[in-house]
PDB file of N, CA and C in Angstrom:
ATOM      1  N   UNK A   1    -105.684-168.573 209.796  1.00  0.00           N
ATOM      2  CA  UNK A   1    -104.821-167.492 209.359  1.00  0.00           C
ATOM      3  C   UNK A   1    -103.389-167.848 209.766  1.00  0.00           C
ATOM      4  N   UNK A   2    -102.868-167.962 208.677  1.00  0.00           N
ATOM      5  CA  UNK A   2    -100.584-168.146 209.019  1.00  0.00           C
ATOM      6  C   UNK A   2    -100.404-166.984 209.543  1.00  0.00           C
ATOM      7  N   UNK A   3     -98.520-167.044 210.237  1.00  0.00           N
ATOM      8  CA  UNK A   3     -98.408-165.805 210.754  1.00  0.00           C
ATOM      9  C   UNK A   3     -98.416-164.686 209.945  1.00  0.00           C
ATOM     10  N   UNK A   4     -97.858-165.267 208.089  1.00  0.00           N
ATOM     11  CA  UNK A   4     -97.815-163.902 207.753  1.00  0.00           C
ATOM     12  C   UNK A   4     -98.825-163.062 207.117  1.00  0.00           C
ATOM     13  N   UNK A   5     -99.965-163.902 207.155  1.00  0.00           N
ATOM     14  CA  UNK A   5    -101.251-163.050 207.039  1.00  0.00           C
ATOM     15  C   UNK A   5    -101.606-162.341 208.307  1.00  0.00           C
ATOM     16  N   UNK A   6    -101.446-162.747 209.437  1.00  0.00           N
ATOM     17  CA  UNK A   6    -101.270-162.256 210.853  1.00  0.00           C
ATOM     18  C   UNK A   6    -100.870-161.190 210.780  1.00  0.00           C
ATOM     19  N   UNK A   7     -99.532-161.247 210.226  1.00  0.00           N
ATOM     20  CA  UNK A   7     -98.337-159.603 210.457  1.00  0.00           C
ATOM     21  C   UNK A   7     -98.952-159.017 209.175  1.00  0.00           C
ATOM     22  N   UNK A   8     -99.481-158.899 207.988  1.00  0.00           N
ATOM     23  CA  UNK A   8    -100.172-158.120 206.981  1.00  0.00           C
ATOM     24  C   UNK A   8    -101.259-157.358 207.785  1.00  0.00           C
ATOM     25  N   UNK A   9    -102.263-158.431 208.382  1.00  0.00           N
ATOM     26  CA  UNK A   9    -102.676-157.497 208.826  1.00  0.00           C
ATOM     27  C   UNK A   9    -102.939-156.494 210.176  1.00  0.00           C
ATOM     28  N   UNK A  10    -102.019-156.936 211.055  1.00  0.00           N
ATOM     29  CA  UNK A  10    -101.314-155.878 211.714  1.00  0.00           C
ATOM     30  C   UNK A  10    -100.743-154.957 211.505  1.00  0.00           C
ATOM     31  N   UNK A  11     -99.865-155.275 209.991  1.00  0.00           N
ATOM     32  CA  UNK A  11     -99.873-153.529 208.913  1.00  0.00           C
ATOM     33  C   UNK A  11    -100.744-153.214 208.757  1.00  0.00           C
ATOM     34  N   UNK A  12    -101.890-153.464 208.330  1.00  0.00           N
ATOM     35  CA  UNK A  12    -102.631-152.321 207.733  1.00  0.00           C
ATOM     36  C   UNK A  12    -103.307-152.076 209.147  1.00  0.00           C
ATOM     37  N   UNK A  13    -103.718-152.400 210.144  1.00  0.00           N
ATOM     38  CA  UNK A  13    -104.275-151.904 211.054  1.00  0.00           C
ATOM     39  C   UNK A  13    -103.538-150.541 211.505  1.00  0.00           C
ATOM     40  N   UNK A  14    -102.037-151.089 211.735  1.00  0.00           N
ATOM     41  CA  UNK A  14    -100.976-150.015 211.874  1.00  0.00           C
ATOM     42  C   UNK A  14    -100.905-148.582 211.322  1.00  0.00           C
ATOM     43  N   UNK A  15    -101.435-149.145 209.490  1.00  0.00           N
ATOM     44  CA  UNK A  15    -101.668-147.822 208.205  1.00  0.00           C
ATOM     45  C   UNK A  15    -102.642-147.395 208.623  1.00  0.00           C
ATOM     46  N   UNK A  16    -103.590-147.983 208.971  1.00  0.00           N
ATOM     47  CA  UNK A  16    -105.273-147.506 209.218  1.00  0.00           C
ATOM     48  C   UNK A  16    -104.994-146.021 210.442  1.00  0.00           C
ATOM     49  N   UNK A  17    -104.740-146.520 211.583  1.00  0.00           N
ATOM     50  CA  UNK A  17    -104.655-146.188 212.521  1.00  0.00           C
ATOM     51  C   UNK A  17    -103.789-144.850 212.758  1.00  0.00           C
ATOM     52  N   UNK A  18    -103.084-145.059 211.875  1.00  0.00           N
ATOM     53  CA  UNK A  18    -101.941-144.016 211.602  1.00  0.00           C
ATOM     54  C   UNK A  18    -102.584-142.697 211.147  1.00  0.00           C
ATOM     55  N   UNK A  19    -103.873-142.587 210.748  1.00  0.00           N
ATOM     56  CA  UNK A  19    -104.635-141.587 210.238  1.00  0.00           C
ATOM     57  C   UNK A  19    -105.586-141.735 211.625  1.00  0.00           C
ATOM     58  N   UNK A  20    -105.192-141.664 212.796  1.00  0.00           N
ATOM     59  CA  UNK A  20    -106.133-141.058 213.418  1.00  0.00           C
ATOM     60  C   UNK A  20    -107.510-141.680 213.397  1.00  0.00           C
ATOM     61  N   UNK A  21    -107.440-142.942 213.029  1.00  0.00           N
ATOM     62  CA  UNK A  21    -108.719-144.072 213.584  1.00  0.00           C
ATOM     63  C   UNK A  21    -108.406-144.764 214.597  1.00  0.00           C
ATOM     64  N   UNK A  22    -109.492-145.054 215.349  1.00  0.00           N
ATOM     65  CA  UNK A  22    -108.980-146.016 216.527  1.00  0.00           C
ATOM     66  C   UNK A  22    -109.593-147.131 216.125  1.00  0.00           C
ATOM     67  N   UNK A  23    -108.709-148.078 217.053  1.00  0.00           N
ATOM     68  CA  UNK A  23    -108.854-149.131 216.724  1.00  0.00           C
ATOM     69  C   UNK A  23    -110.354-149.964 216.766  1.00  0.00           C
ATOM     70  N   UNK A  24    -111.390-149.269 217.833  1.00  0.00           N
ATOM     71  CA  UNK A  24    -112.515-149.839 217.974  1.00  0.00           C
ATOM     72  C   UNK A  24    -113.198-149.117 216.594  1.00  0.00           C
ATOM     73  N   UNK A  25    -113.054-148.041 216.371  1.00  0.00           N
ATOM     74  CA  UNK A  25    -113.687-147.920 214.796  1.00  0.00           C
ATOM     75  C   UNK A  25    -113.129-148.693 213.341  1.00  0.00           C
ATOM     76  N   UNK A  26    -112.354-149.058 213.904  1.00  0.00           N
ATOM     77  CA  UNK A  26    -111.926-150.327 212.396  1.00  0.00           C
ATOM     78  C   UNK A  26    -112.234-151.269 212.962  1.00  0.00           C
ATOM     79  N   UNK A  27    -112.140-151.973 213.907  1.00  0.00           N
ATOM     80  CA  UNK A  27    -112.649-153.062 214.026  1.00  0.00           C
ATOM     81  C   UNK A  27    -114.118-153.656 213.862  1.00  0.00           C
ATOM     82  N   UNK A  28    -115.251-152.556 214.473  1.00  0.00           N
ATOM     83  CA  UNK A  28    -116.653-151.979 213.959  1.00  0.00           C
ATOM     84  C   UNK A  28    -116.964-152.132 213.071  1.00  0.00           C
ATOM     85  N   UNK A  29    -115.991-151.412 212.045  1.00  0.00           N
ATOM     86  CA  UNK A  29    -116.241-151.945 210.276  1.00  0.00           C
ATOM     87  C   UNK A  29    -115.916-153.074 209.660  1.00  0.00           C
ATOM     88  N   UNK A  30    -114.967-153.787 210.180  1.00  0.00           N
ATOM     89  CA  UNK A  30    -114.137-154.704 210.325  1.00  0.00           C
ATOM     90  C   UNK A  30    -115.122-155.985 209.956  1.00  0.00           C
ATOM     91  N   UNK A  31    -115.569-155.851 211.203  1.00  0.00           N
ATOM     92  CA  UNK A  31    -117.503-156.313 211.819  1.00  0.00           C
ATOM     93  C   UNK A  31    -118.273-156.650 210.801  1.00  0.00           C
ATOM     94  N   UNK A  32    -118.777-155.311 210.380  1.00  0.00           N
ATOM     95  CA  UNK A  32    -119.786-154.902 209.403  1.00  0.00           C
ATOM     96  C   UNK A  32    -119.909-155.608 207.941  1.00  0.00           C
ATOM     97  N   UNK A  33    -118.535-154.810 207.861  1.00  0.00           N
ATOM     98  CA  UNK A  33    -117.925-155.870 206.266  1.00  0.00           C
ATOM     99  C   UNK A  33    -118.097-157.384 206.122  1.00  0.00           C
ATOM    100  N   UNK A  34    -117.886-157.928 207.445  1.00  0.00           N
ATOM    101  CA  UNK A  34    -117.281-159.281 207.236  1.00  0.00           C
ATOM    102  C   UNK A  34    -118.644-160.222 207.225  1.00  0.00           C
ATOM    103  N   UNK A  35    -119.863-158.917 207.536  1.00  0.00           N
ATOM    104  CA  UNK A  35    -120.917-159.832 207.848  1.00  0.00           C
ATOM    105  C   UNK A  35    -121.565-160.275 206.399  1.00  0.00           C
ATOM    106  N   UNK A  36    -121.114-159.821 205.766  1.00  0.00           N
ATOM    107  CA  UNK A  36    -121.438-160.655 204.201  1.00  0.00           C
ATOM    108  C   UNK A  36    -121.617-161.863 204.216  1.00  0.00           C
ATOM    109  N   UNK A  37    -120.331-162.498 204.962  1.00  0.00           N
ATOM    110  CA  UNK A  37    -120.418-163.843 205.145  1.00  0.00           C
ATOM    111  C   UNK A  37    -121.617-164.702 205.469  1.00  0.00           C
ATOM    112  N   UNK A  38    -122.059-164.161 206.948  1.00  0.00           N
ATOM    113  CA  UNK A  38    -123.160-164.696 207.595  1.00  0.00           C
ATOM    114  C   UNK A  38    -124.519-164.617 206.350  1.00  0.00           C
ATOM    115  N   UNK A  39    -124.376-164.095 205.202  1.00  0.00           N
ATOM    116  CA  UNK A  39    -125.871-163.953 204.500  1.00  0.00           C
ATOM    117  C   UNK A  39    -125.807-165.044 203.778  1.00  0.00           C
ATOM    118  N   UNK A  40    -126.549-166.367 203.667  1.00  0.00           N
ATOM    119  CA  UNK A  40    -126.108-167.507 202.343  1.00  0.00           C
ATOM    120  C   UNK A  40    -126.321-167.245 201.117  1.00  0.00           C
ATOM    121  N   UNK A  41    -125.203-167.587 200.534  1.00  0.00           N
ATOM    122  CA  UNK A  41    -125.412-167.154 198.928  1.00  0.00           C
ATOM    123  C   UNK A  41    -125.085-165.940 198.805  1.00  0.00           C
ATOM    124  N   UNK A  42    -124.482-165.224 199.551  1.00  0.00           N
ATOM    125  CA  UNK A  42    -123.893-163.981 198.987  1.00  0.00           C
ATOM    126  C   UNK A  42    -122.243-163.899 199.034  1.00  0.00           C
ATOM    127  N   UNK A  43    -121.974-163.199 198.537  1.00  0.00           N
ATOM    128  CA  UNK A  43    -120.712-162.842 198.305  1.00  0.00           C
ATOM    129  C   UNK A  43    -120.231-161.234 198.275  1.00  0.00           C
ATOM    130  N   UNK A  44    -119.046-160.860 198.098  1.00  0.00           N
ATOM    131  CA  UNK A  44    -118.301-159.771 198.320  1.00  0.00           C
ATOM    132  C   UNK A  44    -118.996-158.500 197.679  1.00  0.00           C
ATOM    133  N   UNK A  45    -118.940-159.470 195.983  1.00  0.00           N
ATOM    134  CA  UNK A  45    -120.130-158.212 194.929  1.00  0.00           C
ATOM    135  C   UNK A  45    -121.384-158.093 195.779  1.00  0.00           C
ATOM    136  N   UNK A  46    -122.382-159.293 195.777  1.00  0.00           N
ATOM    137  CA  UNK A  46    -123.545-159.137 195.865  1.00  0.00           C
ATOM    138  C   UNK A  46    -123.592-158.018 197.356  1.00  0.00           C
ATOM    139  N   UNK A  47    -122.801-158.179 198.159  1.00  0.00           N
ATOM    140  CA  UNK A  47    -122.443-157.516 199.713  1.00  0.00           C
ATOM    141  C   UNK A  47    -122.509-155.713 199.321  1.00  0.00           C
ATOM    142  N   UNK A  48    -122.026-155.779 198.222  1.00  0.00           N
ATOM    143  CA  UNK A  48    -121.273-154.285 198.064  1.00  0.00           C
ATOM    144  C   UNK A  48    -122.430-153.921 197.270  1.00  0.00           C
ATOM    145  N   UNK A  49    -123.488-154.588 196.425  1.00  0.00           N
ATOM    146  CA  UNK A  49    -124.268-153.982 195.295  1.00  0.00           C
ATOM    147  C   UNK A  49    -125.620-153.537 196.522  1.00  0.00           C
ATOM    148  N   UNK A  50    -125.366-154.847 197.630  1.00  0.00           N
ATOM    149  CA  UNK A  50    -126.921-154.209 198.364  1.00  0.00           C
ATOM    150  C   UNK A  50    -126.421-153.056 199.116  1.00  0.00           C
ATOM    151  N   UNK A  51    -125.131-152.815 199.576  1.00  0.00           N
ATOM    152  CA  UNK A  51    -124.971-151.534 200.136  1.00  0.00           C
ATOM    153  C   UNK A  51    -124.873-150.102 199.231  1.00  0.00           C
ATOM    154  N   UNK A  52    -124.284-150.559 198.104  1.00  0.00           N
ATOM    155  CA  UNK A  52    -124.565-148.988 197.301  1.00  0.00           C
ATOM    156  C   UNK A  52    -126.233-148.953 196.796  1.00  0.00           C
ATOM    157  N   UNK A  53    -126.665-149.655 197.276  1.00  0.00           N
ATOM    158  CA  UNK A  53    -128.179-149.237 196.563  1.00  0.00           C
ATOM    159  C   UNK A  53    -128.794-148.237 197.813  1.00  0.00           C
ATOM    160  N   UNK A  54    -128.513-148.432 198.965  1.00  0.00           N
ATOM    161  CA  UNK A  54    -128.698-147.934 200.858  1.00  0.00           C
ATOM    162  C   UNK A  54    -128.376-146.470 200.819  1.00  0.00           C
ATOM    163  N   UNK A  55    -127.438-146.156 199.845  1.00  0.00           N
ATOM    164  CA  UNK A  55    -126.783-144.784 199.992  1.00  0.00           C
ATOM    165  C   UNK A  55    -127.223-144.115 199.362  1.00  0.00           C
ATOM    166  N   UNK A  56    -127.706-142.814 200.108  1.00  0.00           N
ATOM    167  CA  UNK A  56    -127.695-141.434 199.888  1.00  0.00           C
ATOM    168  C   UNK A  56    -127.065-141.228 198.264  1.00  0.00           C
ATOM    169  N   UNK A  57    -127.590-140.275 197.468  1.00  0.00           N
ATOM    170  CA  UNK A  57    -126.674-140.261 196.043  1.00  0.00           C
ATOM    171  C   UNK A  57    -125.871-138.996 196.787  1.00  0.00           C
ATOM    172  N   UNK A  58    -125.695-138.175 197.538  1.00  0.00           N
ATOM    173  CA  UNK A  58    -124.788-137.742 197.777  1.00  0.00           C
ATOM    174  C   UNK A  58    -123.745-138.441 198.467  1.00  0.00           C
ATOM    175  N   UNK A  59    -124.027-139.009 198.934  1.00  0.00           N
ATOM    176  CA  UNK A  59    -122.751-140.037 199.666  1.00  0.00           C
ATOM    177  C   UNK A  59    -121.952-141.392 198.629  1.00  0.00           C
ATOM    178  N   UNK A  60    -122.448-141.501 197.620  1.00  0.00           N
ATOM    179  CA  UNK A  60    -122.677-142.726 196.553  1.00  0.00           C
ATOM    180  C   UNK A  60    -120.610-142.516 195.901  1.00  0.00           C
ATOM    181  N   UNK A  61    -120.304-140.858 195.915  1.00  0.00           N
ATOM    182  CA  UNK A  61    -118.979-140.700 195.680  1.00  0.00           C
ATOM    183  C   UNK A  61    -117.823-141.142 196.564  1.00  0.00           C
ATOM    184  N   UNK A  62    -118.073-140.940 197.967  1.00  0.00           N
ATOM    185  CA  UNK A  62    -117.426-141.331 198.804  1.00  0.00           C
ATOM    186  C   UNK A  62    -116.999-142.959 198.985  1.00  0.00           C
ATOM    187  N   UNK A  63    -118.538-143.539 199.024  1.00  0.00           N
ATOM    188  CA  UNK A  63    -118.389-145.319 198.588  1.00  0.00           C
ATOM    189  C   UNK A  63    -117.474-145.619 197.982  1.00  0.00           C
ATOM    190  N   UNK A  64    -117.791-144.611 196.577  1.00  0.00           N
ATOM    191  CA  UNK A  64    -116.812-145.177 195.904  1.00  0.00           C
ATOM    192  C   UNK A  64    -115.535-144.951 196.115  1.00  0.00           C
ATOM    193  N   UNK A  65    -115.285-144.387 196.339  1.00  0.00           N
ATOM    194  CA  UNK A  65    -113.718-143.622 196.960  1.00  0.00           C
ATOM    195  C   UNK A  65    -113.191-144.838 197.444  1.00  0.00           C
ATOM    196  N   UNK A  66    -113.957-145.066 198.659  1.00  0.00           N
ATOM    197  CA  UNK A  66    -113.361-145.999 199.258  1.00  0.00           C
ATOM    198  C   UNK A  66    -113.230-147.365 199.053  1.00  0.00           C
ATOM    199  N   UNK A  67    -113.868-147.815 198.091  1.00  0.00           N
ATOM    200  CA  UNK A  67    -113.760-149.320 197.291  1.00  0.00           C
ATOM    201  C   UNK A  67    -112.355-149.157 196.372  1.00  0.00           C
ATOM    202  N   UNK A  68    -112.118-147.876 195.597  1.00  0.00           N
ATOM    203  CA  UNK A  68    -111.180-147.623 194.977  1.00  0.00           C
ATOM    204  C   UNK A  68    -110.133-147.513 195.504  1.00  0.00           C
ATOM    205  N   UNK A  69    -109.751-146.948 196.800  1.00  0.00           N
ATOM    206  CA  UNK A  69    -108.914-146.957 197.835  1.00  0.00           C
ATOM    207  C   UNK A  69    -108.552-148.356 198.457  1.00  0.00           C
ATOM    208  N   UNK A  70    -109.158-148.895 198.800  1.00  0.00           N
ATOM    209  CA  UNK A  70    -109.463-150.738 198.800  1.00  0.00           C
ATOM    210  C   UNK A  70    -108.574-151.250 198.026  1.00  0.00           C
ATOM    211  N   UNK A  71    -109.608-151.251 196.676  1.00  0.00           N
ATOM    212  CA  UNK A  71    -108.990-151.914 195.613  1.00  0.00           C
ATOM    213  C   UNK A  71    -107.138-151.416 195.375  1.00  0.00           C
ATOM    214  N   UNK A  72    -107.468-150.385 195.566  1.00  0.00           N
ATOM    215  CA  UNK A  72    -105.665-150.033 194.967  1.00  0.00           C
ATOM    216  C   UNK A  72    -104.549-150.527 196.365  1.00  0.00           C
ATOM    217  N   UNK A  73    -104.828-150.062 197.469  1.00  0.00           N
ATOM    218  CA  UNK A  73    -104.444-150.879 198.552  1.00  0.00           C
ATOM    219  C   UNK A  73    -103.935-152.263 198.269  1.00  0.00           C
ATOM    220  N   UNK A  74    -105.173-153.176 198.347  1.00  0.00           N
ATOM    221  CA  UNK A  74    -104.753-154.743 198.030  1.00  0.00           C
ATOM    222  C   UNK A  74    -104.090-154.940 196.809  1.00  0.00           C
ATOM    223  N   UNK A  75    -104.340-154.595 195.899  1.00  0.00           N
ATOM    224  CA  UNK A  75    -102.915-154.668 194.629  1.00  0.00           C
ATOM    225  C   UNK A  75    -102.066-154.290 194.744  1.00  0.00           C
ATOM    226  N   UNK A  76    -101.378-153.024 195.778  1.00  0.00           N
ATOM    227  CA  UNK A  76    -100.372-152.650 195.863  1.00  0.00           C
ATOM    228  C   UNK A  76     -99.766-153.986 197.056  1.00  0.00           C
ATOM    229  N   UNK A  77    -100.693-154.371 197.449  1.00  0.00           N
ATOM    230  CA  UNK A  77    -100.283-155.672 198.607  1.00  0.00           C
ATOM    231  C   UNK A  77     -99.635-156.686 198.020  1.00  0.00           C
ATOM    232  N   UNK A  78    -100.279-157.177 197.096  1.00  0.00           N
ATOM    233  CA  UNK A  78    -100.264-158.177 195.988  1.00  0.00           C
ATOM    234  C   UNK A  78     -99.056-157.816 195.080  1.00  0.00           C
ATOM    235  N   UNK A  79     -98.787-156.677 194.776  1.00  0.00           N
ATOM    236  CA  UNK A  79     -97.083-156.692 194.043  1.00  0.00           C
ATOM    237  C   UNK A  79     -96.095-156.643 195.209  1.00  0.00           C
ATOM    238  N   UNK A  80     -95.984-156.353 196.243  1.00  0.00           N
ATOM    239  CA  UNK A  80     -95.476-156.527 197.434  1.00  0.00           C
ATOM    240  C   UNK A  80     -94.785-157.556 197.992  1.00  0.00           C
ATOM    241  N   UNK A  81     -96.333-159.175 197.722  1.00  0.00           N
ATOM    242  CA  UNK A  81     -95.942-160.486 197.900  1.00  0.00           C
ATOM    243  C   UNK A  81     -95.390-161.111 197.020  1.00  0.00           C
ATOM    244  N   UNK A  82     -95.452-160.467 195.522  1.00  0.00           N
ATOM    245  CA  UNK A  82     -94.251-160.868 194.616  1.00  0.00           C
ATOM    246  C   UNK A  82     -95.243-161.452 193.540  1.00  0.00           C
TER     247      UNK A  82
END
């Protein structure tokens, strides 16, 4: 990681946090998320399709919320870096 992926994401930890998360609960998820990696042969989709299948259909809106929240996040990142 360069520094200025470093300082990106020390912003968003900053944004995160700013709503009253602490830092050991993002980092937790942080965790969680990243463990996609460790599965071989999977990836980000395949990561996200075995977790919305796990959820509650009442909870299935919220998921999404927050992938959409995600998603709009990092594009707003991405016009940012030019």
């Amino acid at each position: 990681m360069d520094e200025e992926e470093r300082d990106e994401e020390e912003s968003l930890e900053e944004f995160i946090c700013s709503f009253d998360f602490t830092e050991e609960e993002m980092m937790a998820v942080r965790d969680e998320l990243d463990s996609y990696r460790t599965i071989p042969g999977s990836n980000l989709a395949k990561y996200i399709r075995r977790v919305a299948v796990t959820i509650e259909e009442d909870d299935r809106p919220a998921f999404l919320k927050g992938i959409m929240v995600g998603a709009a996040i990092r594009l707003a990142a991405d016009r940012d870096r030019g």
